[in-house]
Protein backbone atom coordinates (compact mmCIF):
# COMPACT_ATOMS: atom_id res chain seq x y z
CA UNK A 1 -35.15 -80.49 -29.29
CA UNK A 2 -32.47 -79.87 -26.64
CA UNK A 3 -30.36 -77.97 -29.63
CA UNK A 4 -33.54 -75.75 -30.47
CA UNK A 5 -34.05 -74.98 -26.47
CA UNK A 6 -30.46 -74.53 -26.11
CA UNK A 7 -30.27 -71.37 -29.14
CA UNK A 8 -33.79 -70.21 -27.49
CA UNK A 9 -32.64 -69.94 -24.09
CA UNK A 10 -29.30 -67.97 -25.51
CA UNK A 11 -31.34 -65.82 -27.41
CA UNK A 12 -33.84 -64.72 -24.38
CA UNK A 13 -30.54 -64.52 -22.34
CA UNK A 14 -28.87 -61.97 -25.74
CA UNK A 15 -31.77 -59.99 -25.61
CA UNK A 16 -31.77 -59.73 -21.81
CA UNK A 17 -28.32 -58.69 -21.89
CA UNK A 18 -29.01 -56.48 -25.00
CA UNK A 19 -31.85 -54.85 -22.28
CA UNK A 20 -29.62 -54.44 -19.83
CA UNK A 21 -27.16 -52.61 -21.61
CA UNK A 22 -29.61 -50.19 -23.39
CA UNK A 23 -31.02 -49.74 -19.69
CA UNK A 24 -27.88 -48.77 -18.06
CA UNK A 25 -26.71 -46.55 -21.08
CA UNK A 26 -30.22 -44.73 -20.92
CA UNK A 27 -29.50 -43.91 -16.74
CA UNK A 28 -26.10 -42.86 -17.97
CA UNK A 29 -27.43 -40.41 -20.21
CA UNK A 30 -30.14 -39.19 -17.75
CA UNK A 31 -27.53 -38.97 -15.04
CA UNK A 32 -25.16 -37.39 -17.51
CA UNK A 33 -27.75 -34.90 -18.13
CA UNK A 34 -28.93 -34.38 -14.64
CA UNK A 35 -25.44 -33.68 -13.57
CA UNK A 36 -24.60 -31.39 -16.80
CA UNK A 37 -28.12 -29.47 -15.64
CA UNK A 38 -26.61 -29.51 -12.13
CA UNK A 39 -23.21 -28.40 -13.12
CA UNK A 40 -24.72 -25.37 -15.41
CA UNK A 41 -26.75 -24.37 -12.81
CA UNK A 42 -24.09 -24.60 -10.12
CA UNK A 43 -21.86 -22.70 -12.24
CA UNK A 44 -24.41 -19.80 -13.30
CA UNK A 45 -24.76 -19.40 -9.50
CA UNK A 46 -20.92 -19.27 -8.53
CA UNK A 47 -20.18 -16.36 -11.49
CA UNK A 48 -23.30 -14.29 -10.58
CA UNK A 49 -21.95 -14.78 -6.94
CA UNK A 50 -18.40 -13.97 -8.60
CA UNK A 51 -19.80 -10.95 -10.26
CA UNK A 52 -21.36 -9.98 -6.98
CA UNK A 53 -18.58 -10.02 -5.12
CA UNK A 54 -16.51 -8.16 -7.58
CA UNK A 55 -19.40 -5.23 -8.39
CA UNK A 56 -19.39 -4.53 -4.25
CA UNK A 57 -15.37 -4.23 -4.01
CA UNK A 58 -15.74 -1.89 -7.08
CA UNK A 59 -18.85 0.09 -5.57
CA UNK A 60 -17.11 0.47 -2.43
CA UNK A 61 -14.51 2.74 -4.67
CA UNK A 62 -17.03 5.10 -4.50
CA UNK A 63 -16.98 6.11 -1.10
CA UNK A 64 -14.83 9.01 0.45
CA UNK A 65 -15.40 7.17 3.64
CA UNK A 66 -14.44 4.33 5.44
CA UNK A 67 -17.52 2.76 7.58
CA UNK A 68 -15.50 -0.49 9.62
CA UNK A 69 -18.38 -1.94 9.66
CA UNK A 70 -19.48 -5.25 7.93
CA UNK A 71 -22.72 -4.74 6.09
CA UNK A 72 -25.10 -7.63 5.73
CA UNK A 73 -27.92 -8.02 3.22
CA UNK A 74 -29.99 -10.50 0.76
CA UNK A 75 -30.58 -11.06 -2.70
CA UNK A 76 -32.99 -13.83 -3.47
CA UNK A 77 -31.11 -16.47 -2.46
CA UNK A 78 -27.66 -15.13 -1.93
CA UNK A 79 -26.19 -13.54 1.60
CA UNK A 80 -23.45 -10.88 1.09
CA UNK A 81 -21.01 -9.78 3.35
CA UNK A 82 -19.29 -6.55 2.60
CA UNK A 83 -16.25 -4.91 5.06
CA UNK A 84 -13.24 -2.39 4.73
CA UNK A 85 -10.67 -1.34 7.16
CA UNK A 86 -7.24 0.53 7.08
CA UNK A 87 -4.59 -2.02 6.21
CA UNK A 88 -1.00 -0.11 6.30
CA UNK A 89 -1.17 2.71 4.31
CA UNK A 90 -4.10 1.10 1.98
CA UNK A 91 -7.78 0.24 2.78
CA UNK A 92 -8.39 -3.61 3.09
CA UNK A 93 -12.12 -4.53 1.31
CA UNK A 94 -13.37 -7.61 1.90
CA UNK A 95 -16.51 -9.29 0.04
CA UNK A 96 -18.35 -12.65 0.23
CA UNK A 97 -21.40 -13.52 -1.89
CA UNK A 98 -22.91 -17.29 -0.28
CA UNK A 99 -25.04 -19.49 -2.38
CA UNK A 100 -26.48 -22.25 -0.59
CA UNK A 101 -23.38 -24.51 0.74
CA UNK A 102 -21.05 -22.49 -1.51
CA UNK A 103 -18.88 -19.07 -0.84
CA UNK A 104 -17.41 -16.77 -2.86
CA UNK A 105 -14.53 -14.34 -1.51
CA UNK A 106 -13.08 -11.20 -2.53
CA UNK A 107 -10.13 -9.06 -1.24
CA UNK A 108 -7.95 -6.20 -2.18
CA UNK A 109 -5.96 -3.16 -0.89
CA UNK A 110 -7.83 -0.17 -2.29
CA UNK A 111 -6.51 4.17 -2.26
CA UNK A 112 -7.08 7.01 -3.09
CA UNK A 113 -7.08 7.36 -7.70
CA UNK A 114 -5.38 9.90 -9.23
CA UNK A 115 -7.23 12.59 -11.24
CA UNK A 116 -6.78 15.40 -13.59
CA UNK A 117 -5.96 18.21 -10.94
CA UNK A 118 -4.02 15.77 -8.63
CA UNK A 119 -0.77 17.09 -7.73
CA UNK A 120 2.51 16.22 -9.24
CA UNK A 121 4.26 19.01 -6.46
CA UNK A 122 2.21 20.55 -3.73
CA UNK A 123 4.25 22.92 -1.58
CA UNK A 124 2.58 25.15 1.03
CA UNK A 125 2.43 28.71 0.71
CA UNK A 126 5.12 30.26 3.10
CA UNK A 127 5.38 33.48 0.83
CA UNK A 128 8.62 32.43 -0.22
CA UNK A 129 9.64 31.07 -4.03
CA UNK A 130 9.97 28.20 -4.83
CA UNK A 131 14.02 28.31 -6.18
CA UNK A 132 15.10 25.45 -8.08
CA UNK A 133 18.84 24.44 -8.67
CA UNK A 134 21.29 22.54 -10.91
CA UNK A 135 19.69 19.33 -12.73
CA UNK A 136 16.24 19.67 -11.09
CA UNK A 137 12.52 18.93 -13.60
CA UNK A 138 9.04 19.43 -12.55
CA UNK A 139 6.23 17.89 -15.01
CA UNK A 140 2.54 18.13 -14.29
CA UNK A 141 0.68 19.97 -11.98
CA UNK A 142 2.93 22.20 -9.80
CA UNK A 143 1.20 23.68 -7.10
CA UNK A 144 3.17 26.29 -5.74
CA UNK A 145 3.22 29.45 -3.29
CA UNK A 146 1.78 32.98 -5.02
CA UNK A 147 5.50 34.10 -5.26
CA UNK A 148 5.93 31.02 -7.97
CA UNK A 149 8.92 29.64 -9.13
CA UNK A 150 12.32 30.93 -9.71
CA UNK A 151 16.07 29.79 -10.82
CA UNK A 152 18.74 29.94 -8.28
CA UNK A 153 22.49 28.78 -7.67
CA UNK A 154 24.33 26.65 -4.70
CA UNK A 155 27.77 27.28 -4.69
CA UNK A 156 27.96 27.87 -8.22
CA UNK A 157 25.71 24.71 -9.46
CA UNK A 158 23.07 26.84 -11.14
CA UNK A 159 19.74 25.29 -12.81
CA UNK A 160 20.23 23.56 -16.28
CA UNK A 161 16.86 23.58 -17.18
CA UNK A 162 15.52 25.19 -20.65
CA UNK A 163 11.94 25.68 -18.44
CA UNK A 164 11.37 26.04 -14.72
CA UNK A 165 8.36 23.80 -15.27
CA UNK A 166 6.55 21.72 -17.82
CA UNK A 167 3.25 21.03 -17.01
CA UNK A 168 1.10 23.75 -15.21
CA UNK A 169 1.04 25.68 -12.24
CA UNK A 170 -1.88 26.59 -9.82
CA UNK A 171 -1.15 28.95 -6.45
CA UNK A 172 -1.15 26.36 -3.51
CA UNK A 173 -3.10 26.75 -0.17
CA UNK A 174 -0.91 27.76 3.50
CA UNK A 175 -0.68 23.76 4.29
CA UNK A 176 -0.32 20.53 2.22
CA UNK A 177 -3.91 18.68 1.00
CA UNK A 178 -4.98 16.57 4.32
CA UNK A 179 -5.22 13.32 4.90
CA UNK A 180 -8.38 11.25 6.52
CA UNK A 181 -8.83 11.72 9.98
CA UNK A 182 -9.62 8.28 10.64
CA UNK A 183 -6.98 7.05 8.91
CA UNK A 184 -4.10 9.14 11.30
CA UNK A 185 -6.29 8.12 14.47
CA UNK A 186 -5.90 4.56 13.19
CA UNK A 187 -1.73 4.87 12.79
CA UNK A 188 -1.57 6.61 16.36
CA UNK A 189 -3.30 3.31 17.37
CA UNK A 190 -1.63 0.31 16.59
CA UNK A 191 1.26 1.88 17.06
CA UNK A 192 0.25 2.52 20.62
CA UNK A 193 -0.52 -1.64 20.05
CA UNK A 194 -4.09 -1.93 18.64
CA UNK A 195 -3.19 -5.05 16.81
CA UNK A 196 -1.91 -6.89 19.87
CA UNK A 197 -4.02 -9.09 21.14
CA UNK A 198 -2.61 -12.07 22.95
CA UNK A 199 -4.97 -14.63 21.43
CA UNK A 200 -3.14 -13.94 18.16
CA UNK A 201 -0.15 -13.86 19.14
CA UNK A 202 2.34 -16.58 17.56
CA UNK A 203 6.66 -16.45 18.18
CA UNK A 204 8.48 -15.60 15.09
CA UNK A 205 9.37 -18.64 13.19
CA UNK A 206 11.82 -19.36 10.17
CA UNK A 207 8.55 -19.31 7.73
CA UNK A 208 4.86 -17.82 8.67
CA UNK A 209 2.21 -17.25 6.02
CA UNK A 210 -1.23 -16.78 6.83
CA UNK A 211 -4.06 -15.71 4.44
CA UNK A 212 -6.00 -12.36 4.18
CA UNK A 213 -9.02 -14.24 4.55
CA UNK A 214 -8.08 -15.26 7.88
CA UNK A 215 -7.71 -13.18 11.11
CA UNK A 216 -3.93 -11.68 11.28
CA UNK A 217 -1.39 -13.41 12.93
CA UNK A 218 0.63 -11.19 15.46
CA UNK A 219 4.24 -11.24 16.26
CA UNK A 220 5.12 -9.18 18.87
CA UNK A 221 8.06 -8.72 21.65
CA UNK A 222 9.25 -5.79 23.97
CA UNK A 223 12.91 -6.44 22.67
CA UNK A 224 14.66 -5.56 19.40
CA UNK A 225 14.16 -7.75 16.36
CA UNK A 226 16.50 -8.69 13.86
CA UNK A 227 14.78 -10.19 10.65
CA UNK A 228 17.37 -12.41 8.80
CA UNK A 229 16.52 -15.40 7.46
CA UNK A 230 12.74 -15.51 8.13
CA UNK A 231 10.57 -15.81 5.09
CA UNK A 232 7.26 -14.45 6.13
CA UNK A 233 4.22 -13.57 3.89
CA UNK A 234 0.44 -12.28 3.72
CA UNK A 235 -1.41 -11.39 6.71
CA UNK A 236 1.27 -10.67 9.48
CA UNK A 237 2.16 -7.88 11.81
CA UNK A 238 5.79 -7.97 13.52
CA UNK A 239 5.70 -5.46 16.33
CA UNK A 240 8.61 -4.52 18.81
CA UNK A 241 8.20 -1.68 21.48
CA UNK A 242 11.68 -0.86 21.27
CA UNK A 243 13.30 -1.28 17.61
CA UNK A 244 13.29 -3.67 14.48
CA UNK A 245 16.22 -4.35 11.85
CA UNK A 246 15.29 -5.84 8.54
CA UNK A 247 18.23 -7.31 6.63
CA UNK A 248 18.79 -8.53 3.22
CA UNK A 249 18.84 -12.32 3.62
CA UNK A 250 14.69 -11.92 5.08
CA UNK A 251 11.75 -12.69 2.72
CA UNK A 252 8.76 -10.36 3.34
CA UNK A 253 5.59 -10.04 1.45
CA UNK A 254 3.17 -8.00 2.29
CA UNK A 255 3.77 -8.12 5.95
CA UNK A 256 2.99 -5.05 8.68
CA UNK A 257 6.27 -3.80 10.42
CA UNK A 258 5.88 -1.77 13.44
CA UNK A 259 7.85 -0.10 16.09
CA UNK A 260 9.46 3.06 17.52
CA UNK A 261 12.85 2.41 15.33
CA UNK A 262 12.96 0.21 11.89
CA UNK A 263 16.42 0.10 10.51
CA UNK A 264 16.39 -1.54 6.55
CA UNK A 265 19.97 -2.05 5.76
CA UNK A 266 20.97 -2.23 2.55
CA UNK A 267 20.45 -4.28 -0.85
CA UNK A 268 16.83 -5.51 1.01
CA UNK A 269 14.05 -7.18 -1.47
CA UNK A 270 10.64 -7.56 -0.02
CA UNK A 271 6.89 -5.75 -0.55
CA UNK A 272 6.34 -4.86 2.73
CA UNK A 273 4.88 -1.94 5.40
CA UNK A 274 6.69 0.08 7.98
CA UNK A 275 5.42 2.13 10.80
CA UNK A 276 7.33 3.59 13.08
CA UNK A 277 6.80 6.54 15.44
CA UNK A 278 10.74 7.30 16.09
CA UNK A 279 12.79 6.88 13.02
CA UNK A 280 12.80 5.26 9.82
CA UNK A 281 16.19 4.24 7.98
CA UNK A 282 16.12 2.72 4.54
CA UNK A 283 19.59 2.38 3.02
CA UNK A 284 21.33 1.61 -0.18
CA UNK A 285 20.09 0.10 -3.33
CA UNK A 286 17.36 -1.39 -1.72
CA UNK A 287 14.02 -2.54 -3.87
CA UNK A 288 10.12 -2.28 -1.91
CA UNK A 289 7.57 -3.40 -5.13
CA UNK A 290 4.47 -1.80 -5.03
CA UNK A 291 2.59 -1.61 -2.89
CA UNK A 292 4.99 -0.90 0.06
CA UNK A 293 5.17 1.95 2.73
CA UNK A 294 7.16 3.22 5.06
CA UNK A 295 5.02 5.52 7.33
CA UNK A 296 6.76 7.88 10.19
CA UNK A 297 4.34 8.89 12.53
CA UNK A 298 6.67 11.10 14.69
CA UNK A 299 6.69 10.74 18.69
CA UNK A 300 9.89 11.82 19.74
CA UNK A 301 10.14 14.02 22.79
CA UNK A 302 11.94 17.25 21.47
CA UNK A 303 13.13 20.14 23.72
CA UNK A 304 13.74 23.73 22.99
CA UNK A 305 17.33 23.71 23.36
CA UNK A 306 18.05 21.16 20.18
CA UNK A 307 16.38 23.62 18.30
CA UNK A 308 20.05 25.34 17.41
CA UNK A 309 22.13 22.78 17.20
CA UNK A 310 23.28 22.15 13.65
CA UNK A 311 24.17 18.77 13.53
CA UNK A 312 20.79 17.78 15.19
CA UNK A 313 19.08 19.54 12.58
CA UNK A 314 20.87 17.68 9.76
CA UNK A 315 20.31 14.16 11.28
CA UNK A 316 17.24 13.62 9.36
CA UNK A 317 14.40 11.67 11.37
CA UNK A 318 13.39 9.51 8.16
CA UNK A 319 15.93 8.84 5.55
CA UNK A 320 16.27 6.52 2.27
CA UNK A 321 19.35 6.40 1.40
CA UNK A 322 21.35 6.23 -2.43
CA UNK A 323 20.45 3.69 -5.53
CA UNK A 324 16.64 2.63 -3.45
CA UNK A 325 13.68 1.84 -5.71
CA UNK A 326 10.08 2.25 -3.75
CA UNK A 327 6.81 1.67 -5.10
CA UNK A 328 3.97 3.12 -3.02
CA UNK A 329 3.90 5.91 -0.45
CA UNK A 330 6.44 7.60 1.72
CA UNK A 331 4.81 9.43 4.27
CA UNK A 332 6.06 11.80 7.33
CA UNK A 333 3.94 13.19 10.00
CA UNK A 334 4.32 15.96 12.21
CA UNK A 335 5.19 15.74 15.91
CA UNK A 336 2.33 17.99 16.77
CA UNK A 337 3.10 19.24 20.22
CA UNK A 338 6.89 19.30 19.24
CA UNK A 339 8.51 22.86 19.04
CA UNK A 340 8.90 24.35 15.25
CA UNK A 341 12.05 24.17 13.84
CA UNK A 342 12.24 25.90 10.10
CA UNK A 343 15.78 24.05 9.12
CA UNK A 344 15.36 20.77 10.70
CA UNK A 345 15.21 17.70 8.32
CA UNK A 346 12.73 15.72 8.66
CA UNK A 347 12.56 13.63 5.81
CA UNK A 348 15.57 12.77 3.49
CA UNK A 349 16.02 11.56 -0.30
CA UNK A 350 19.49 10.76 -0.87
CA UNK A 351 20.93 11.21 -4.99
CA UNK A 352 19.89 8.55 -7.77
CA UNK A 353 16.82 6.81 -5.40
CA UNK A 354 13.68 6.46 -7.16
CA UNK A 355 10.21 6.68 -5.71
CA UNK A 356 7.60 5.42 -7.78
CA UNK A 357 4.01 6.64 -5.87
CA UNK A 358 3.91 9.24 -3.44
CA UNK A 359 5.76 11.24 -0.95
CA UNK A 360 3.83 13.56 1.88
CA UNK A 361 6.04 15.47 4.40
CA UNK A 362 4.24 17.40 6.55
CA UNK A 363 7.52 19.04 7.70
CA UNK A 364 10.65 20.11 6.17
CA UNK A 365 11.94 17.45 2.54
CA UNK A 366 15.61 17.36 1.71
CA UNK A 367 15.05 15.73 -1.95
CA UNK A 368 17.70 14.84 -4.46
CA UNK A 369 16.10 11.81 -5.88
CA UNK A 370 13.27 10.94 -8.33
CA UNK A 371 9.70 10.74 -7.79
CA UNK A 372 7.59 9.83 -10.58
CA UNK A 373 3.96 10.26 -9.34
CA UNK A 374 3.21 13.20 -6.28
CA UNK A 375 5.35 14.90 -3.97
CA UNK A 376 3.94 17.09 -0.91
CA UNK A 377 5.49 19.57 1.58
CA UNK A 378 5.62 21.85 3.98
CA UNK A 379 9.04 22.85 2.82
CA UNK A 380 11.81 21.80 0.64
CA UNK A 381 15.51 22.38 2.37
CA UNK A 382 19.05 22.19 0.71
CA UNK A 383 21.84 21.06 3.50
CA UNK A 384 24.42 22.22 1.00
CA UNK A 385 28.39 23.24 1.67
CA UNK A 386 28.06 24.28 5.18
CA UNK A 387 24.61 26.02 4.77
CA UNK A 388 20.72 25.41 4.64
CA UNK A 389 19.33 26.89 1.94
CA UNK A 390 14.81 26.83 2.53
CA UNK A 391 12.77 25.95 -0.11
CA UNK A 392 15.65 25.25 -2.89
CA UNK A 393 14.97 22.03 -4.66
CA UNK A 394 18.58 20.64 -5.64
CA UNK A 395 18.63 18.16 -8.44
CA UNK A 396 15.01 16.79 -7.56
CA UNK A 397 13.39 15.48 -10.25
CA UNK A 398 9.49 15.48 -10.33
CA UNK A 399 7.89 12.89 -12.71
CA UNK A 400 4.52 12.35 -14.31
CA UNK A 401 3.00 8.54 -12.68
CA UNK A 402 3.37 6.07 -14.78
CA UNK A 403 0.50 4.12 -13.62
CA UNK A 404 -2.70 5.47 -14.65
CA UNK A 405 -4.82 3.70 -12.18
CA UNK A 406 -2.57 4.01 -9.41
CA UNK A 407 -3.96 3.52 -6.05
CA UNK A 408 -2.43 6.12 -3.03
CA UNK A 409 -2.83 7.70 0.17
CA UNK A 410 -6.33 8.51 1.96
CA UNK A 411 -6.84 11.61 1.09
CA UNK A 412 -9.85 13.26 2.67
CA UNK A 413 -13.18 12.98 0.26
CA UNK A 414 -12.02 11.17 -2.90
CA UNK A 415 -12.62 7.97 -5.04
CA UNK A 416 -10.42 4.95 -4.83
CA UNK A 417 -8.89 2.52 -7.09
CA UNK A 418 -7.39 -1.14 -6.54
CA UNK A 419 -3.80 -1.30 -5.26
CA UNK A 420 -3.73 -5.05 -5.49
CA UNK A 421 -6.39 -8.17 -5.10
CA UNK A 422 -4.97 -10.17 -2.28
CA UNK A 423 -4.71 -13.85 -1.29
């Protein structure tokens, strides 16, 4: 009897265990599926939010405007966020979809797109030719003054080319396309110090990155700066009231560099922004990937009596110097309350450098180098064998872009593109 009890009781206590089992694998399954349900749902949410936040960056390409505002509205049960503000030479749009607890974030620099009657040349209508010399090549659109285009020599160097132009040309207006309003009144501000604030203020430090999703971290001094072995990256602005020297042991990315005088000596590496309101040197074989930009916003105090000297009007007030790759936009501005001065350089291109974007002068462009997107001026100048020779282009070379979606310069009422989605 006590065998027969013995196999009953481990049989109930089997089947018990059997029961156990079956129970727990059946919660596991429901659970499984409850979290799989969970999981699908979760993720349906985050790539609608995803798409969201993608769809606004790319609807804000749209407008010819920039609000600096931060829009807020609803969709069911999402809350989107939508901002853009100048960045550098690029517009900074920010976009956030939330779900519930969770967020999605977008960011890029967006600018200006190129289209089919964008200019590869645009020089202003001074009813003078255009005269180009030696090994000089325009492709695209040329827009030039109503006397056109015409061959000419510099001390014997006469032009080699089988065409003066291949591409088109259309008569161009007294001044250069313009550029947003906004976006000058926004240069002429932080350069005056609209991004110090003394709350964000940090001391320079060997290494500094900081995230485009969070506020901008500020370095800023009254004395010069000399960038050597810092490596500093993302959402930074280094600002000196008096001058800053980059050199070519520093690591920048995407950093903000402002101040009366930048110096960039030679055989410097980075992806970075200048603005300066003095003078801008770039020097030999230096590399800025795209998108970079070196903005001269010019402030300098200039009286009547350097107007004839020679030597003053060959210093140029922005220079980049021989062997430089940039990718992105070169840009001088006028000194407007400065007195005009028809053979003063204001913005030099030394031999063999290679711009890969835009250049806009709004004075006078001394340019022997290579620029494979869109070049604007007032007026080209040769400093050539003791003489200035206006509006001779000497061995420039003016390229088709090679990037078909390239983003540039805010241009007054047209569509944008993305430059670059940020971090």
């Amino acid at each position: 009897m006590k065998i027969v009890y013995k196999i009953k009781a481990q049989a109930m206590q089997f089947a018990l265990l059997i029961s156990v089992i079956i129970a727990i694998l059946l919660s596991t399954f429901l659970l499984l599926t409850h979290v799989q349900s969970f999981f699908r749902i979760k993720s349906k949410e985050i790539i609608e939010a995803s798409d969201i936040a993608n769809n606004q960056i790319f609807g804000s390409l749209l407008a010819t405007t920039v609000s600096k505002d931060t829009t807020n509205s609803s969709i069911d049960t999402k809350t989107i966020k939508l901002a853009t503000n100048y960045h550098g030479a690029w517009t900074k749009t920010f976009s956030e979809v939330a779900v519930k607890e969770s967020k999605i974030r977008k960011i890029a620099f967006t600018g200006a797109a190129l289209d089919l009657k964008t200019p590869n040349l645009y020089l202003a209508n001074k009813n003078a030719p255009l005269v180009v010399v030696g090994n000089t090549r325009l492709e695209g659109n040329s827009y030039l003054p109503e006397q056109g285009i015409k061959a000419g020599n510099i001390s014997g160097n006469y032009y080699q080319g089988s065409s003066l132009y291949y591409g088109s040309v259309i008569e161009s207006k007294a001044t250069i396309p313009e550029l947003d309003n906004q976006w000058i009144s926004y240069i002429e501000s932080i350069i005056k110090g609209g991004y110090i604030d003394e709350a964000l203020t940090i001391p320079i430090a060997k290494e500094v990155k900081n995230s485009f999703y969070d506020t901008a971290k500020i370095i800023y001094t009254n004395e010069s700066i000399v960038l050597g072995n810092e490596k500093i990256s993302g959402n930074v602005v280094i600002q000196s009231s008096s001058k800053i020297t980059i050199t070519s042991t520093s690591q920048l990315t995407d950093v903000v560099v402002i101040a009366p005088i930048i110096i960039v000596e030679d055989y410097v590496k980075g992806r970075f922004q200048l603005i300066a309101s003095k003078k801008i040197e770039i020097g030999k074989n230096c590399y800025l990937s795209y998108p970079s930009s070196a903005i001269l916003l010019d402030k300098k105090n200039i009286s009547k009596s350097n107007t004839g000297n020679t030597s003053q009007n060959r210093n140029p007030d922005f220079s980049i110097d021989k062997n430089t790759v940039i990718q992105g936009s070169i840009v001088y501005l006028k000194n407007k309350s400065a007195t005009k001065n028809r053979i003063k350089t204001n913005l030099n291109i030394a031999i063999g450098t290679e711009i890969i974007g835009e250049i806009y002068c709004q004075g006078n462009i001394e340019f022997m180098g290579t620029i494979k997107g869109s070049l604007y001026t007032q007026q080209f100048i040769a400093n050539q064998s003791g003489s200035v020779y206006l509006n001779h282009l000497y061995n420039g070379k003016i390229l088709v872009n090679p990037i078909p979606k390239y983003a540039g310069l805010p241009f007054k009422n047209v569509k944008k593109n993305i430059a670059t989605w940020l971090y």
